[in-house]
C-alpha atoms as a PDB file:
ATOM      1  CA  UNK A   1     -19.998  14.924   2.822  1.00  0.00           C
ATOM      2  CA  UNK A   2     -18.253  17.925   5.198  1.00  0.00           C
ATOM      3  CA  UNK A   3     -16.385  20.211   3.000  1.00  0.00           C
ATOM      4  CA  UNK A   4     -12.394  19.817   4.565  1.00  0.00           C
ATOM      5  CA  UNK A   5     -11.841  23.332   3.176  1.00  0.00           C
ATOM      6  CA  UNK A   6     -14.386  25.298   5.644  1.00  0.00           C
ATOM      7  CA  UNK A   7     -15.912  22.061   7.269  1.00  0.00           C
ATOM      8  CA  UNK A   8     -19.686  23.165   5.434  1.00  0.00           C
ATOM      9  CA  UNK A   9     -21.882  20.217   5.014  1.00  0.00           C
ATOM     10  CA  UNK A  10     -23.904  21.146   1.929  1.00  0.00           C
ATOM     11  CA  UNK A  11     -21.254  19.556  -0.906  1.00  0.00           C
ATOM     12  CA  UNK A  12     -22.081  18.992  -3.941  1.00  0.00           C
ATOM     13  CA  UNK A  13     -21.210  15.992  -6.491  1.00  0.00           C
ATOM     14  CA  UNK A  14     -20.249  17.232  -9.618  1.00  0.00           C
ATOM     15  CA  UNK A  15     -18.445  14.077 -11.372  1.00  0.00           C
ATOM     16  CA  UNK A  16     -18.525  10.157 -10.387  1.00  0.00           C
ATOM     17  CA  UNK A  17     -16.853   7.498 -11.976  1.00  0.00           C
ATOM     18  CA  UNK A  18     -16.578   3.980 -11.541  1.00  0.00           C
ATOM     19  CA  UNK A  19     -12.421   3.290 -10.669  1.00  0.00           C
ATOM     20  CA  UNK A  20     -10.452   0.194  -9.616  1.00  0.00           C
ATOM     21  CA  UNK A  21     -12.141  -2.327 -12.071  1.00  0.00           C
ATOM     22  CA  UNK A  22     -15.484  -0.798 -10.569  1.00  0.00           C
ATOM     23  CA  UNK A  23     -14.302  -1.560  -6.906  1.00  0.00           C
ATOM     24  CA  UNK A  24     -15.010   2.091  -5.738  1.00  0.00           C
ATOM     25  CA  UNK A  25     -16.349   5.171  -7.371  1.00  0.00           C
ATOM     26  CA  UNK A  26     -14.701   8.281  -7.658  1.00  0.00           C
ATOM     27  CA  UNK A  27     -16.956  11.865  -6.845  1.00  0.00           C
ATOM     28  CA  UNK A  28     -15.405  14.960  -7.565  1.00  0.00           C
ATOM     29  CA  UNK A  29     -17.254  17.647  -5.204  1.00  0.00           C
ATOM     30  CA  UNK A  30     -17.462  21.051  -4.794  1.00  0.00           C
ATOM     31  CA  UNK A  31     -18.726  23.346  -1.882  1.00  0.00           C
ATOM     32  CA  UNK A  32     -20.687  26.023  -2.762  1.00  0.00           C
ATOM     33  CA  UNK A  33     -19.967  27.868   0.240  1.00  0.00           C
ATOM     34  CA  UNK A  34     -16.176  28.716   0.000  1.00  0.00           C
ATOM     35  CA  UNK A  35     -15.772  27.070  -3.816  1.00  0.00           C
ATOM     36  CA  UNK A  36     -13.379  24.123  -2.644  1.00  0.00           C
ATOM     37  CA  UNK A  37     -13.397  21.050  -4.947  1.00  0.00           C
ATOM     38  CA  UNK A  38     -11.960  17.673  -3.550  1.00  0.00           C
ATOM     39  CA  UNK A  39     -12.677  13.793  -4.393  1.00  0.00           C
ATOM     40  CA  UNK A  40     -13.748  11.649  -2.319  1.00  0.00           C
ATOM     41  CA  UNK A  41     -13.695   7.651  -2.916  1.00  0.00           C
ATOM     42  CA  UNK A  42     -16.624   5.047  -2.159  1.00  0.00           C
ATOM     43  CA  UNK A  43     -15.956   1.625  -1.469  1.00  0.00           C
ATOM     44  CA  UNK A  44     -17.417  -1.376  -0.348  1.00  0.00           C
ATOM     45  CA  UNK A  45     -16.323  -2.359   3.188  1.00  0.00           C
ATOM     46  CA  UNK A  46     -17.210  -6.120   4.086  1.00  0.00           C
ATOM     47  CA  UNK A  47     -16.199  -5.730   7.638  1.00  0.00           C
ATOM     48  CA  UNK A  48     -14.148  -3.624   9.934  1.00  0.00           C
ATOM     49  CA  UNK A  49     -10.789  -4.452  10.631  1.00  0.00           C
ATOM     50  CA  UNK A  50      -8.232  -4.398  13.823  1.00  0.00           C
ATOM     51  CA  UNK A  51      -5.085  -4.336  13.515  1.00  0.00           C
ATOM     52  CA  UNK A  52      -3.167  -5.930  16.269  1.00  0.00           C
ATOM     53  CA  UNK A  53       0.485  -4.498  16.216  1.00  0.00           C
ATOM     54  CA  UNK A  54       3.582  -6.634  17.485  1.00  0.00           C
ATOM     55  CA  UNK A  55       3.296  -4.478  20.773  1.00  0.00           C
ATOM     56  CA  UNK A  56      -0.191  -6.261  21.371  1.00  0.00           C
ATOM     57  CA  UNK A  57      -1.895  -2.863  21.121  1.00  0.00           C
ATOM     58  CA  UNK A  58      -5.125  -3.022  18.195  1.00  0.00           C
ATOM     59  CA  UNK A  59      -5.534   0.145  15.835  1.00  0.00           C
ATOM     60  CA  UNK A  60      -8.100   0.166  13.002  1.00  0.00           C
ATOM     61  CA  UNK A  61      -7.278  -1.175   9.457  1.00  0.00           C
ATOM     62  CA  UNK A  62      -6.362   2.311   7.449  1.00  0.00           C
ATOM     63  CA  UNK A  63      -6.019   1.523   3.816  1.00  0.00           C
ATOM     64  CA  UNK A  64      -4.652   4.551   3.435  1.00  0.00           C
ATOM     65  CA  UNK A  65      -1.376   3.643   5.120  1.00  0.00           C
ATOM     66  CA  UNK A  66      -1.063   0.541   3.979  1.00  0.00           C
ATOM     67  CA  UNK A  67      -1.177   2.213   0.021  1.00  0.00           C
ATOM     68  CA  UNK A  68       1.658   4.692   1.609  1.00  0.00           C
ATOM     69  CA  UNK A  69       3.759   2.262   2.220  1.00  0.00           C
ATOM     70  CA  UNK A  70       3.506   0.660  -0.956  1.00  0.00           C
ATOM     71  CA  UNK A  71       3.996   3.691  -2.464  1.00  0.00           C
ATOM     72  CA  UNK A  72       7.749   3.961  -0.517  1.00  0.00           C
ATOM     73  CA  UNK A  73       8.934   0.720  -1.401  1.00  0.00           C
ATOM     74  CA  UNK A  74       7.660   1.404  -5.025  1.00  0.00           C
ATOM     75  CA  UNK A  75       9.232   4.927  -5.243  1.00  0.00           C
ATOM     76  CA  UNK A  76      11.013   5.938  -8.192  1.00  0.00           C
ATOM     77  CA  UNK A  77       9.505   2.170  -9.523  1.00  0.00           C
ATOM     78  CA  UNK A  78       8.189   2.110 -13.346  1.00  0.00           C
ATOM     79  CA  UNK A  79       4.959   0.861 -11.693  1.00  0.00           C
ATOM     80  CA  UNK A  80       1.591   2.565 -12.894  1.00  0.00           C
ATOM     81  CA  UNK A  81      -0.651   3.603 -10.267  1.00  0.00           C
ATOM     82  CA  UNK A  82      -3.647   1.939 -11.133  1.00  0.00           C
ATOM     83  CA  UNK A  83      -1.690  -1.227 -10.809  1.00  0.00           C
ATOM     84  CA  UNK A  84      -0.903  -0.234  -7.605  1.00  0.00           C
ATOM     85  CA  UNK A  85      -4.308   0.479  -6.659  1.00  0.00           C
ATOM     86  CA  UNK A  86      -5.589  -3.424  -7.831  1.00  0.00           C
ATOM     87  CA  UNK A  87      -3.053  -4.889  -5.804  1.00  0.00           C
ATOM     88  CA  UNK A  88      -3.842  -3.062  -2.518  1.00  0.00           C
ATOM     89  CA  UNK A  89      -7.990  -3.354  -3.444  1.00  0.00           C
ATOM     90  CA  UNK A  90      -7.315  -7.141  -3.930  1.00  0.00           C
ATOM     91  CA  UNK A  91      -5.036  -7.508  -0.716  1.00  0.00           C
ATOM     92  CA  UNK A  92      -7.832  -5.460   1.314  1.00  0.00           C
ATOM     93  CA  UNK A  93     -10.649  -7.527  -0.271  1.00  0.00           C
ATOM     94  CA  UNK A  94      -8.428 -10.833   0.709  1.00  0.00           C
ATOM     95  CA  UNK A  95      -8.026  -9.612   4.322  1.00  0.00           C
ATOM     96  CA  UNK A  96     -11.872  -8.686   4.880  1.00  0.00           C
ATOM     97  CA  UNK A  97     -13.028 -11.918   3.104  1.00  0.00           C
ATOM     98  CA  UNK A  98     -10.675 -13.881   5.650  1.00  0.00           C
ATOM     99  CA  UNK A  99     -13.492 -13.802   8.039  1.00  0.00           C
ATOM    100  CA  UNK A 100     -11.475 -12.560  10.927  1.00  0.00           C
ATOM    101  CA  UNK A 101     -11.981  -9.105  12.103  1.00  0.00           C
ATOM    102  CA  UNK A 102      -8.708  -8.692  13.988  1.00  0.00           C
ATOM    103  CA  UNK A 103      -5.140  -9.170  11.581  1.00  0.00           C
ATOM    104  CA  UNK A 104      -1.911  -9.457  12.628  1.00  0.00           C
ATOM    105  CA  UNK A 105       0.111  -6.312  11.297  1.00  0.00           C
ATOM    106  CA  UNK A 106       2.815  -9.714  10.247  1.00  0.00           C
ATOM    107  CA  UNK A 107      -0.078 -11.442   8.620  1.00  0.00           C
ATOM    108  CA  UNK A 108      -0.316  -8.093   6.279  1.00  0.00           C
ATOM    109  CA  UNK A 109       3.259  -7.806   6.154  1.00  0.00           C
ATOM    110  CA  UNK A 110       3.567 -10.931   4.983  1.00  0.00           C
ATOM    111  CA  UNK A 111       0.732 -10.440   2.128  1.00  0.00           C
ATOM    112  CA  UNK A 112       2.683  -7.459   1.220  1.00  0.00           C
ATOM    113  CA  UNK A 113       5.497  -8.824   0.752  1.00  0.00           C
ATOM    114  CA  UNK A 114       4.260 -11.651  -1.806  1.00  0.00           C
ATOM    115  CA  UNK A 115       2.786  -9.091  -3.695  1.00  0.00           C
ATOM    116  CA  UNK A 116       5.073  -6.943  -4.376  1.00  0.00           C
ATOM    117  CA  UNK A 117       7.539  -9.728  -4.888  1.00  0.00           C
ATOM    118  CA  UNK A 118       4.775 -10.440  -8.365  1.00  0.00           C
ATOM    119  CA  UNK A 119       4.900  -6.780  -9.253  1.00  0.00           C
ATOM    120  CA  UNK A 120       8.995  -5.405  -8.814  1.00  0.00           C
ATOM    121  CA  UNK A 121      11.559  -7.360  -7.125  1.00  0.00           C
ATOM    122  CA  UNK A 122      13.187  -3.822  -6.468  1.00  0.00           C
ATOM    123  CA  UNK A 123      10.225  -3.020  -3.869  1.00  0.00           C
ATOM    124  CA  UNK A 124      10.390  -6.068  -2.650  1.00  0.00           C
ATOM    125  CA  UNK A 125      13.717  -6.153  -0.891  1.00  0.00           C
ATOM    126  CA  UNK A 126      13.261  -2.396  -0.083  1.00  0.00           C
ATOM    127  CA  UNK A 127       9.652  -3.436   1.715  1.00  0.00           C
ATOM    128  CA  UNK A 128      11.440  -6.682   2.961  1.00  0.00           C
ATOM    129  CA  UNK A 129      14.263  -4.055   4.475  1.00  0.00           C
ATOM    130  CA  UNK A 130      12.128  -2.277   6.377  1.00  0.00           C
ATOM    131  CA  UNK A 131       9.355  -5.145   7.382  1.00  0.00           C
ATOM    132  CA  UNK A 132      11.919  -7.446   8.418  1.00  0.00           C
ATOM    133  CA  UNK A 133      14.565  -5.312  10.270  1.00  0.00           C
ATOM    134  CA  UNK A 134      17.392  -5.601   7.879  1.00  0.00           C
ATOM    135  CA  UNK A 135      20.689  -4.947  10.592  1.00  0.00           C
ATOM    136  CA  UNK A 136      23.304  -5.900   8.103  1.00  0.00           C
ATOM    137  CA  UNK A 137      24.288  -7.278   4.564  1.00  0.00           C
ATOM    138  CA  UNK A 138      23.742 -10.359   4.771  1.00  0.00           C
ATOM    139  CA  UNK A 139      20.276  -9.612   5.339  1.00  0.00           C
ATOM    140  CA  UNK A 140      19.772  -8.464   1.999  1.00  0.00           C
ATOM    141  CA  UNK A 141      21.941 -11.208   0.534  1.00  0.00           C
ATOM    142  CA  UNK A 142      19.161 -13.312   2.204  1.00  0.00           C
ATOM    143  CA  UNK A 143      16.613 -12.110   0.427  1.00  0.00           C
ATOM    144  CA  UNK A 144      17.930 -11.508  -2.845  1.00  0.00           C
ATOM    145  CA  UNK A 145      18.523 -15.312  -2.144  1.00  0.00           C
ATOM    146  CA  UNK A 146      14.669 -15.964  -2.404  1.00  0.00           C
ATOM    147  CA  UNK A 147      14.136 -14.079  -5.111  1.00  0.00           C
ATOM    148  CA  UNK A 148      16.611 -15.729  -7.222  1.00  0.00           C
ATOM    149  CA  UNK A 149      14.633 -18.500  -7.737  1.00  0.00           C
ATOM    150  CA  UNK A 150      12.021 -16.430  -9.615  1.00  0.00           C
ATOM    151  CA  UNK A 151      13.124 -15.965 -13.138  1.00  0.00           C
ATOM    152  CA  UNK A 152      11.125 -13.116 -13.430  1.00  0.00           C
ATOM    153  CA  UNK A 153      13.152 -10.125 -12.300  1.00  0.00           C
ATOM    154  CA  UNK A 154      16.352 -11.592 -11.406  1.00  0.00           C
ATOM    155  CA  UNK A 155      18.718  -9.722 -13.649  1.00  0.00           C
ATOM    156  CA  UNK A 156      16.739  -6.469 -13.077  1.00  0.00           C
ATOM    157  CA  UNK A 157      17.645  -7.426  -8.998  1.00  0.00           C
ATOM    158  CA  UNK A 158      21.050  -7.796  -9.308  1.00  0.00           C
ATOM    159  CA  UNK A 159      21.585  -4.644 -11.061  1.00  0.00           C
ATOM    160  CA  UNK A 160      20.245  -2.604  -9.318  1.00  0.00           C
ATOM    161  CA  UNK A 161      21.557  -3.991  -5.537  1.00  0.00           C
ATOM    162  CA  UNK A 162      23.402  -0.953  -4.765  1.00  0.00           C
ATOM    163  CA  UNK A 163      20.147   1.377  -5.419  1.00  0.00           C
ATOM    164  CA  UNK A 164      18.130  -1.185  -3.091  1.00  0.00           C
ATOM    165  CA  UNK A 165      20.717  -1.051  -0.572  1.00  0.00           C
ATOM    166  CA  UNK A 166      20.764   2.701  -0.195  1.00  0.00           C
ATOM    167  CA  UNK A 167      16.741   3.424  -0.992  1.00  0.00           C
ATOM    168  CA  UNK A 168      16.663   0.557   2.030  1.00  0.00           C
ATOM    169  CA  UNK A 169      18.584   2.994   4.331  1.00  0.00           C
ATOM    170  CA  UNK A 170      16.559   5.569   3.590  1.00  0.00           C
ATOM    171  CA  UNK A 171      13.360   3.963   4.374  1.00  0.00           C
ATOM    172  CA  UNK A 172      14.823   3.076   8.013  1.00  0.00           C
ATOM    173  CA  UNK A 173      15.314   6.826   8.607  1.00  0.00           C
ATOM    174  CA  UNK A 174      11.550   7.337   7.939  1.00  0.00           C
END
């Protein structure tokens, strides 16, 4: 593994753990020519994945991003990390196992989405803001709508509209 402190390629592995319900395993290095330690992550990759945008235009699959953006819409969330983590592993594993090597970025979307609907209702509408184009009010009113249904969640929703609302707006600017 190249050093990303002074790009040397004689790292060494110091530490490794098994992580994520021993999905991956977790090496701390260090480089014994300039003394930078980092991690680095293993995981097992089924297949490699496209992504074909809305444009038409294919990009690979970067994990990476998609744990980003969970990360916004969970922001300031009482959501642990490592929860976090299994839900992105298991949507990842659900995407490779789907036998297709090119996803629609809706198809992911739309797996995000029902996740994170399970794990906060808050991230929800704030992802749902941002995936679906909210223009207006009613928009969230629409979605706060589906969520209703679900018992779990509901009262936590409707308290805390006005934060979703203006977390939402700040997610568009990004």
């Amino acid at each position: 593994m190249r050093c990303p402190y002074c790009a040397g390629e004689n790292t060494q592995v110091k530490d490794s753990r098994p992580t994520e319900e021993n999905a991956a395993i977790r090496r701390r290095r260090i480089c014994p020519d300039c003394g930078g330690r980092f991690t680095t992550f293993e995981r097992v990759q089924l297949r490699e994945l496209t992504v074909v945008k809305r444009s038409g235009r294919k990009v690979p699959f970067d994990r990476d991003k998609l744990v980003r953006s969970v990360e916004v819409a969970l922001r300031k969330r009482p959501i642990d990390q490592e929860r976090v983590e299994r839900m992105v592993s298991g949507l990842v594993r659900q995407l490779e196992s789907a036998g297709e090597s090119e996803v629609a970025s809706s198809t992911i979307g739309g797996l995000v989405m029902e996740a994170l609907r399970g794990l906060d209702p808050v991230a929800y509408v704030r992802f749902a803001s941002v995936y679906r184009d909210f223009r207006e009010a009613a928009d969230f009113h629409e979605v706060l709508g589906e969520i209703a249904t679900d018992p779990v969640g509901v009262h936590e929703t409707h308290m805390t509209f006005d934060t979703a609302v203006s977390d939402a707006a700040a997610l568009k600017k990004h």
